[in-house]
PDB file of N, CA and C in Angstrom:
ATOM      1  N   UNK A   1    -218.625 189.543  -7.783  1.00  0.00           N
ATOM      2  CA  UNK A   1    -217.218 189.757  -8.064  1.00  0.00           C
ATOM      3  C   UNK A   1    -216.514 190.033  -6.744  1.00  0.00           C
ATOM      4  N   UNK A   2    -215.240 189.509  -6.268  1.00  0.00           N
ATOM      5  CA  UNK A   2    -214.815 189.490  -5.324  1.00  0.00           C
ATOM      6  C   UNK A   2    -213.524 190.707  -5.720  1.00  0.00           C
ATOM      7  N   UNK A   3    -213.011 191.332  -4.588  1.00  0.00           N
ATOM      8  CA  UNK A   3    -212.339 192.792  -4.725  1.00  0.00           C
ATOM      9  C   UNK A   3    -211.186 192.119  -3.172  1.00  0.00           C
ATOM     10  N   UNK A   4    -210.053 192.366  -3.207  1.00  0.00           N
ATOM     11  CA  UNK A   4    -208.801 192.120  -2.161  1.00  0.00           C
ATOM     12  C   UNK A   4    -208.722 193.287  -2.308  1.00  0.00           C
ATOM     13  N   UNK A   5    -208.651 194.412  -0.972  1.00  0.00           N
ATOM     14  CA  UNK A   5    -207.983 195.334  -0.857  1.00  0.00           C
ATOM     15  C   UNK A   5    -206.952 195.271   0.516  1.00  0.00           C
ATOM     16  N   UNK A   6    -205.339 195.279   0.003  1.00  0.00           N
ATOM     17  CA  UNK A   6    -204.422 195.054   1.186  1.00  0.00           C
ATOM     18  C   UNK A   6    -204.301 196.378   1.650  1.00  0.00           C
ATOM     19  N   UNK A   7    -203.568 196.744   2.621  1.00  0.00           N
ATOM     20  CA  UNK A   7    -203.913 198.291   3.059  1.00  0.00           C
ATOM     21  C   UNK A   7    -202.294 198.192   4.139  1.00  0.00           C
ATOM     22  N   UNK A   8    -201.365 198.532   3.489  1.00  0.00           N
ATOM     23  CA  UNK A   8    -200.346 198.521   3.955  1.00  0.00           C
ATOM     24  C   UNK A   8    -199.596 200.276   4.770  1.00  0.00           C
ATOM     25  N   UNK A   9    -198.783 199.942   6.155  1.00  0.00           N
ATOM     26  CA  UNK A   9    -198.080 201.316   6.395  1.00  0.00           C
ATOM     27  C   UNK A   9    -197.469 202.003   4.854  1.00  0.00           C
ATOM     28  N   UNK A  10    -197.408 202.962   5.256  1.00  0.00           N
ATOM     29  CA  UNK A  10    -196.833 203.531   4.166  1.00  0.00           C
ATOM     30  C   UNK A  10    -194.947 203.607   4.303  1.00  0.00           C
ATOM     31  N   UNK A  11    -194.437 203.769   3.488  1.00  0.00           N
ATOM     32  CA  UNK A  11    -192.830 203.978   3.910  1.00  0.00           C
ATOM     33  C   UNK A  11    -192.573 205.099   4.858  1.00  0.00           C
ATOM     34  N   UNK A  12    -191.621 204.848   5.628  1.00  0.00           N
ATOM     35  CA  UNK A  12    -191.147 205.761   6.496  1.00  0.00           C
ATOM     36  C   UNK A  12    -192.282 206.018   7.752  1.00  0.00           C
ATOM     37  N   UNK A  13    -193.450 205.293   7.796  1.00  0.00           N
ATOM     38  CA  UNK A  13    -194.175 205.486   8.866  1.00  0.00           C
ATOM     39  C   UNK A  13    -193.958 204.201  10.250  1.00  0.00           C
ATOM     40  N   UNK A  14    -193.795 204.733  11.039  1.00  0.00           N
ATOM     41  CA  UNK A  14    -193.634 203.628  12.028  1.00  0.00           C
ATOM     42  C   UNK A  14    -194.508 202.663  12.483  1.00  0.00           C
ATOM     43  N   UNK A  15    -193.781 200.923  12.352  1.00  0.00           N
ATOM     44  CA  UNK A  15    -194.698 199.913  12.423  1.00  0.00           C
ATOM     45  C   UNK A  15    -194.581 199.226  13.189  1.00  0.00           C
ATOM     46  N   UNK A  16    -194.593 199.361  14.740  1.00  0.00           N
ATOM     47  CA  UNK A  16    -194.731 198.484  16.016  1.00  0.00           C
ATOM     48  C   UNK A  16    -195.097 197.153  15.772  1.00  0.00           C
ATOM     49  N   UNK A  17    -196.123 196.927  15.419  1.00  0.00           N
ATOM     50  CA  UNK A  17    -196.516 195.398  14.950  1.00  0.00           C
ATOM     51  C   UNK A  17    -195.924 194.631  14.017  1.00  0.00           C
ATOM     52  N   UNK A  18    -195.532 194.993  12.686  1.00  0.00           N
ATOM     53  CA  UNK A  18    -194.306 194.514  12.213  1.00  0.00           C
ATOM     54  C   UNK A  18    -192.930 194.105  13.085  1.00  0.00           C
ATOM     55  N   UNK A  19    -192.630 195.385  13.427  1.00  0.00           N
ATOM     56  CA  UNK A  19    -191.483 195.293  14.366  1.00  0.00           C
ATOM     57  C   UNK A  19    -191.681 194.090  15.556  1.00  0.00           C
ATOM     58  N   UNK A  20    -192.297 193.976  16.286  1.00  0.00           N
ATOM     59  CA  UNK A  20    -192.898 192.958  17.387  1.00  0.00           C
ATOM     60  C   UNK A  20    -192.786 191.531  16.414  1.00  0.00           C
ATOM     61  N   UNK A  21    -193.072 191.756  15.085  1.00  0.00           N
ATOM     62  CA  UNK A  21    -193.330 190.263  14.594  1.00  0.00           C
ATOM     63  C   UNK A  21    -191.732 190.285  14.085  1.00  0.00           C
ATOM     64  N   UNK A  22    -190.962 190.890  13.655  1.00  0.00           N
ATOM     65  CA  UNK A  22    -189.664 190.746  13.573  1.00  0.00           C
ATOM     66  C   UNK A  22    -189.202 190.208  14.586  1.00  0.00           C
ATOM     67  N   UNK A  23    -189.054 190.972  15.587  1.00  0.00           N
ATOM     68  CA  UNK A  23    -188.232 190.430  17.073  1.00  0.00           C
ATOM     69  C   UNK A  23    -188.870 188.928  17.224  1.00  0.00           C
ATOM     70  N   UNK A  24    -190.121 188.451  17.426  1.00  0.00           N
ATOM     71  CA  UNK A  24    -190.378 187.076  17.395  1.00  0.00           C
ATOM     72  C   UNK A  24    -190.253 186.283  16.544  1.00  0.00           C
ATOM     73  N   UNK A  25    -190.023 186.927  15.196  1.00  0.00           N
ATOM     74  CA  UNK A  25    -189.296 185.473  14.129  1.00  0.00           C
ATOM     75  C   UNK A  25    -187.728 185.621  14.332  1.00  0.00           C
ATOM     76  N   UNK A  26    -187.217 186.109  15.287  1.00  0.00           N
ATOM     77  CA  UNK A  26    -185.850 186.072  15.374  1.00  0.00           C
ATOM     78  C   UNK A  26    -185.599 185.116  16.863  1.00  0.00           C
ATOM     79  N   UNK A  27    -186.258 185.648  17.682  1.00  0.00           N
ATOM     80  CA  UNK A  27    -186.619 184.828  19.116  1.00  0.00           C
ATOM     81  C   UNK A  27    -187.066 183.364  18.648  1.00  0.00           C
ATOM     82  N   UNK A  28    -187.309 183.067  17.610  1.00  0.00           N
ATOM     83  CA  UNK A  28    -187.162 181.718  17.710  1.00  0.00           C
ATOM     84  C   UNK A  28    -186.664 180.661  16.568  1.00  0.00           C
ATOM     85  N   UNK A  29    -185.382 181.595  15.945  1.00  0.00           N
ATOM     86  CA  UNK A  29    -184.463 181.211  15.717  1.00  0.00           C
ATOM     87  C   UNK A  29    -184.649 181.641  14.118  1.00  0.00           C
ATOM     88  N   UNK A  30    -185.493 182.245  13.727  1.00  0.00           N
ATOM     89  CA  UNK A  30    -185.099 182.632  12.097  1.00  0.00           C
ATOM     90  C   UNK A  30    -184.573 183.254  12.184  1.00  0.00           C
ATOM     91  N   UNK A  31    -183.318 183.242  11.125  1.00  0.00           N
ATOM     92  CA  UNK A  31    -182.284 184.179  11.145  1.00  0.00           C
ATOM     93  C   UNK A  31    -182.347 184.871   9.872  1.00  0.00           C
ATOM     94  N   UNK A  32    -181.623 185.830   9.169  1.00  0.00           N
ATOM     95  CA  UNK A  32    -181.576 186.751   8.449  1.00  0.00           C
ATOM     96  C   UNK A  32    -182.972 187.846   7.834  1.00  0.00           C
ATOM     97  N   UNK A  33    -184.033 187.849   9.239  1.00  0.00           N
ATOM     98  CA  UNK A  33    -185.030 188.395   8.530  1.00  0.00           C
ATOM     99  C   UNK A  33    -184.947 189.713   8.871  1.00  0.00           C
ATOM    100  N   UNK A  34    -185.141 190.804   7.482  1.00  0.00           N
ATOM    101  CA  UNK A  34    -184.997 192.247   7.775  1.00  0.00           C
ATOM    102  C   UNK A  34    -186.202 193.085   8.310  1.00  0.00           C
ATOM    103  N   UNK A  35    -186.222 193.973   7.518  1.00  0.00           N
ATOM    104  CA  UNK A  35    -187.659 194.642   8.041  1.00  0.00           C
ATOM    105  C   UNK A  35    -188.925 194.083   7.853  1.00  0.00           C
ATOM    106  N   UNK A  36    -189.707 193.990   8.855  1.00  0.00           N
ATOM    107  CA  UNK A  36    -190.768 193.496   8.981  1.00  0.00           C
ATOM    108  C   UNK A  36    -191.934 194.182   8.649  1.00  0.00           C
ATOM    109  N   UNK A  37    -193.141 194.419   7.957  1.00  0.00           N
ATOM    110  CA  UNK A  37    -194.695 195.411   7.730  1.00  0.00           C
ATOM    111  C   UNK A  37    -195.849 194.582   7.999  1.00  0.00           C
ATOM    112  N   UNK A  38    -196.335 195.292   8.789  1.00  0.00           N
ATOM    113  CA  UNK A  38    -197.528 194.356   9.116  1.00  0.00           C
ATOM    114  C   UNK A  38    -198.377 195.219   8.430  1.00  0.00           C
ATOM    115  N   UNK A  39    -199.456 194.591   7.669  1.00  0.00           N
ATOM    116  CA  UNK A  39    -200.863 195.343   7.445  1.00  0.00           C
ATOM    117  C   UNK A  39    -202.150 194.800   7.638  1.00  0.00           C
ATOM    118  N   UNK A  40    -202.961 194.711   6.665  1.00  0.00           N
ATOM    119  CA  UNK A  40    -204.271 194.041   6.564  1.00  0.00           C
ATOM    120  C   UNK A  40    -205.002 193.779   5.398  1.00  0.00           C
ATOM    121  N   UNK A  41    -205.855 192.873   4.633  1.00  0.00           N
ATOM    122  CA  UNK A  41    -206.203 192.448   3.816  1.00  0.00           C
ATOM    123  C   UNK A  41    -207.722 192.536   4.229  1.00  0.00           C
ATOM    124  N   UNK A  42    -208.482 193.115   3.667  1.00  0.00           N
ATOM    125  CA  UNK A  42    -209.741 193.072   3.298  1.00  0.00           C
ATOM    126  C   UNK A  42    -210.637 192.083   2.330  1.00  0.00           C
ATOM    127  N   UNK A  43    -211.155 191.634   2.290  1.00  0.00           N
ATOM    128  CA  UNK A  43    -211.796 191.116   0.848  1.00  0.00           C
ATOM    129  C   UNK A  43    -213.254 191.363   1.087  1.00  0.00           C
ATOM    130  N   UNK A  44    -213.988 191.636   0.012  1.00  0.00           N
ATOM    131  CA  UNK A  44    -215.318 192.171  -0.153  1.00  0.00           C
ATOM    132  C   UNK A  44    -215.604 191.347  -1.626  1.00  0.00           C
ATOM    133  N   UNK A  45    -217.028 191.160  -1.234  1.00  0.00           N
ATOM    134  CA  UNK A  45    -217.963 190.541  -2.455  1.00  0.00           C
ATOM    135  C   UNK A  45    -218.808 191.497  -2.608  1.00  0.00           C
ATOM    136  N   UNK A  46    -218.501 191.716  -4.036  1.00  0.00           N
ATOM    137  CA  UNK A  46    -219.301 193.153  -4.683  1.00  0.00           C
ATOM    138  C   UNK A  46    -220.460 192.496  -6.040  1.00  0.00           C
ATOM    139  N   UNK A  47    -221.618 192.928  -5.856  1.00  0.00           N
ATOM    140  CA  UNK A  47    -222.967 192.634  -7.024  1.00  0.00           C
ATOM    141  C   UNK A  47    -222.322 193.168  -8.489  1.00  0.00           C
ATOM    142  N   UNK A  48    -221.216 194.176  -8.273  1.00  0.00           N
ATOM    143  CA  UNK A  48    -220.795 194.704  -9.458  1.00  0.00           C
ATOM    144  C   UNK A  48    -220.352 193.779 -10.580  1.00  0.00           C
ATOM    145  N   UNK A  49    -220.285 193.445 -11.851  1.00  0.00           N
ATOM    146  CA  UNK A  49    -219.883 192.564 -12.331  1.00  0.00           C
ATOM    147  C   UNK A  49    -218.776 193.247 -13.524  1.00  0.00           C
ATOM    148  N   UNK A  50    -219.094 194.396 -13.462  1.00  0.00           N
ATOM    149  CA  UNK A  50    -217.870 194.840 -14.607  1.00  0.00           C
ATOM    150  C   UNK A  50    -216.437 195.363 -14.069  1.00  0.00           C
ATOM    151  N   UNK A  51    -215.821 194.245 -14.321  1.00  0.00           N
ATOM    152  CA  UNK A  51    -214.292 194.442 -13.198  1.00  0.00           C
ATOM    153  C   UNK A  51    -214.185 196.035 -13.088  1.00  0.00           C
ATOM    154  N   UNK A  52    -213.967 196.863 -14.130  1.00  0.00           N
ATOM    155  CA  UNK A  52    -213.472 198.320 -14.003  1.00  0.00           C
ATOM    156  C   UNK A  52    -214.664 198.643 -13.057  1.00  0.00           C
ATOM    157  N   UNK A  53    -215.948 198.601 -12.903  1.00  0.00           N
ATOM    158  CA  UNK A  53    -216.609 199.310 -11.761  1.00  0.00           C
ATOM    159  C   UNK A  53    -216.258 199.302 -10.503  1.00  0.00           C
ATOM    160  N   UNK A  54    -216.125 197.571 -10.353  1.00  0.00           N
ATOM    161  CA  UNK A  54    -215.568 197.247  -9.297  1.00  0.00           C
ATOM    162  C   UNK A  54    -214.667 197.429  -8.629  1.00  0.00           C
ATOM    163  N   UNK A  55    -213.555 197.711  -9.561  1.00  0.00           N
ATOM    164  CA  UNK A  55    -211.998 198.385  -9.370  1.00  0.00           C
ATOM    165  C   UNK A  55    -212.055 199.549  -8.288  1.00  0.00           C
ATOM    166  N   UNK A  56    -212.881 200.167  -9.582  1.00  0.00           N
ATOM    167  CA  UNK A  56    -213.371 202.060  -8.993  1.00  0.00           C
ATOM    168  C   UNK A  56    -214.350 201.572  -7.417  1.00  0.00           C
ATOM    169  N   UNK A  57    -214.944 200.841  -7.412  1.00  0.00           N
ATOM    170  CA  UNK A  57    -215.860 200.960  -6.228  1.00  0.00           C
ATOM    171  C   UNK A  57    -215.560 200.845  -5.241  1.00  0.00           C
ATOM    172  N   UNK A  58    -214.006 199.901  -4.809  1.00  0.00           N
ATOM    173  CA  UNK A  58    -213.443 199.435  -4.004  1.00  0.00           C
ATOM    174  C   UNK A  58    -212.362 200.299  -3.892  1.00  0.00           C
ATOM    175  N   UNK A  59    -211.798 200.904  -4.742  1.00  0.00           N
ATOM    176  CA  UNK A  59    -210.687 202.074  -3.999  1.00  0.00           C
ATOM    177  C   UNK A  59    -211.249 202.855  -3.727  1.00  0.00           C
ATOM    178  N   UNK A  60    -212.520 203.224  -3.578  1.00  0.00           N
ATOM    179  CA  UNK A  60    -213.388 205.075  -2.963  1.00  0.00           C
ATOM    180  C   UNK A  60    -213.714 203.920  -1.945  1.00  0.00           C
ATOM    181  N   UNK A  61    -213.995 203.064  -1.953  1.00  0.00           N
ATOM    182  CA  UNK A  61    -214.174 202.444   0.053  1.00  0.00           C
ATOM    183  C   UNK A  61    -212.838 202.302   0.422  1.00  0.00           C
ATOM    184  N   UNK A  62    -211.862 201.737  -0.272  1.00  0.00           N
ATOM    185  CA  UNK A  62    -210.323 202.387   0.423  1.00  0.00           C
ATOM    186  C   UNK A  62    -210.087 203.235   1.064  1.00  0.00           C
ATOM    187  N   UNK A  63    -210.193 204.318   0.232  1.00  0.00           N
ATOM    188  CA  UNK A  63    -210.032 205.747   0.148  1.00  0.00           C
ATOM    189  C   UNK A  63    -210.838 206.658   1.713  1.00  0.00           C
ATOM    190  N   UNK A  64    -212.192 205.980   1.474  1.00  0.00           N
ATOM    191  CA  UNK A  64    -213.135 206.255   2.599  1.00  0.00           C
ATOM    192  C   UNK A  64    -213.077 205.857   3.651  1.00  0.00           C
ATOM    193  N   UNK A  65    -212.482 204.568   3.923  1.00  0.00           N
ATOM    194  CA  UNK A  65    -213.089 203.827   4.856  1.00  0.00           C
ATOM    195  C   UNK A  65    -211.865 203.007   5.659  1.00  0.00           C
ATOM    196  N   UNK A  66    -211.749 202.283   4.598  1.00  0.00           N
ATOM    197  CA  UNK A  66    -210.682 200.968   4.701  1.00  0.00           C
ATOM    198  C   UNK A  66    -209.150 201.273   5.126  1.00  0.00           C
ATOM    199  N   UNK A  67    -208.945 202.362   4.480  1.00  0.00           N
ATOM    200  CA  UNK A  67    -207.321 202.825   5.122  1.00  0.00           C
ATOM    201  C   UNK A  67    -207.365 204.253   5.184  1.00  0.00           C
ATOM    202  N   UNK A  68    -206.347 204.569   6.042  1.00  0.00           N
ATOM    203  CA  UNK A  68    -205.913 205.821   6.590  1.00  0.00           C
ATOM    204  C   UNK A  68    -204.747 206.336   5.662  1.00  0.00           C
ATOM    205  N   UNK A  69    -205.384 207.331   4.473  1.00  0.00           N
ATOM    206  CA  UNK A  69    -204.244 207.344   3.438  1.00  0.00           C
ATOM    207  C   UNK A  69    -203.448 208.413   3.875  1.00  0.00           C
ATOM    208  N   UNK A  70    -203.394 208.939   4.967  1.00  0.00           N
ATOM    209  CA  UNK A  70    -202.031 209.622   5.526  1.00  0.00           C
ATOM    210  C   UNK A  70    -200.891 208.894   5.936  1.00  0.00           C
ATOM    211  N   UNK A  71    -201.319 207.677   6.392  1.00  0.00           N
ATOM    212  CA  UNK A  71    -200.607 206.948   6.638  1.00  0.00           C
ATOM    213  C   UNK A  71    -200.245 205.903   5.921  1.00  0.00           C
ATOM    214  N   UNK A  72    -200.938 205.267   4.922  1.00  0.00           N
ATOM    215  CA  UNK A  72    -201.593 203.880   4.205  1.00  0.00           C
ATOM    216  C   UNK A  72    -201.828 203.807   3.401  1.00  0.00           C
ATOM    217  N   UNK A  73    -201.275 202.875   2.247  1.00  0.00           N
ATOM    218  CA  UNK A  73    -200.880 203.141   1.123  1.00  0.00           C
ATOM    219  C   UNK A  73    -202.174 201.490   1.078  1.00  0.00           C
ATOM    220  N   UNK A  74    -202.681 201.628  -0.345  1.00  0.00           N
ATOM    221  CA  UNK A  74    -203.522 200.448  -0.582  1.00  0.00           C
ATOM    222  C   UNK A  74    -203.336 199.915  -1.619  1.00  0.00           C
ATOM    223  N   UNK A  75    -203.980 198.492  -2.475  1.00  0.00           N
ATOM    224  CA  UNK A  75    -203.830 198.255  -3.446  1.00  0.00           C
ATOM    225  C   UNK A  75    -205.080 196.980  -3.711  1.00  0.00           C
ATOM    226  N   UNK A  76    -205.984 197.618  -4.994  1.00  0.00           N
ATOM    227  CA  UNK A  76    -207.174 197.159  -5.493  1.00  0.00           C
ATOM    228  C   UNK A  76    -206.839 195.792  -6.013  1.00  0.00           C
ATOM    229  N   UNK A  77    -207.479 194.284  -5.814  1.00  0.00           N
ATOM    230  CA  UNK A  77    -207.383 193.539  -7.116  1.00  0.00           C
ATOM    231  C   UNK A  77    -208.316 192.706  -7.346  1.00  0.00           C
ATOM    232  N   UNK A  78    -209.112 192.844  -8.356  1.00  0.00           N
ATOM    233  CA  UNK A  78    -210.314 192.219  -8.728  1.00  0.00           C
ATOM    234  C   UNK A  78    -209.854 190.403  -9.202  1.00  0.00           C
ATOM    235  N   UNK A  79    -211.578 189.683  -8.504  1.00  0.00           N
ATOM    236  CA  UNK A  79    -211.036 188.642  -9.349  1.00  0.00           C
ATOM    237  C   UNK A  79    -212.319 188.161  -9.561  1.00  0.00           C
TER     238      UNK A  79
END
């Protein structure tokens, strides 16, 4: 069973790399783009086969591992 965990800044935390990718989709000519978030996408292949385990198994490696939840907000999705 395959598990996507995206692992995004959280609101109100500051995002240099977003920001950097803003200023360069504007530097070359896209116009009206607002705030920019950069994050990261994980994907993991899990032996688990009962989606709800899997669910649970992959947000405690979130939780643990994968993002910095002071800062980083995540989101589980089985497929």
């Amino acid at each position: 069973m395959k598990a996507r965990v995206t692992v995004m800044p959280k609101s109100g935390v500051l995002d240099p790399q977003g920001k950097a990718i803003g200023h360069a989709l504007e530097g070359l000519g896209f116009a009206g783009i607002g705030e920019v978030r950069a994050g990261k996408v994980i994907e993991l292949e899990l032996a688990e086969t009962d989606p709800a385990r899997a669910k649970q198994l992959a947000e405690e490696m979130a939780r643990r591992l994968l993002a910095n939840t002071v800062i980083e907000s995540f989101r589980v999705d089985i497929a």
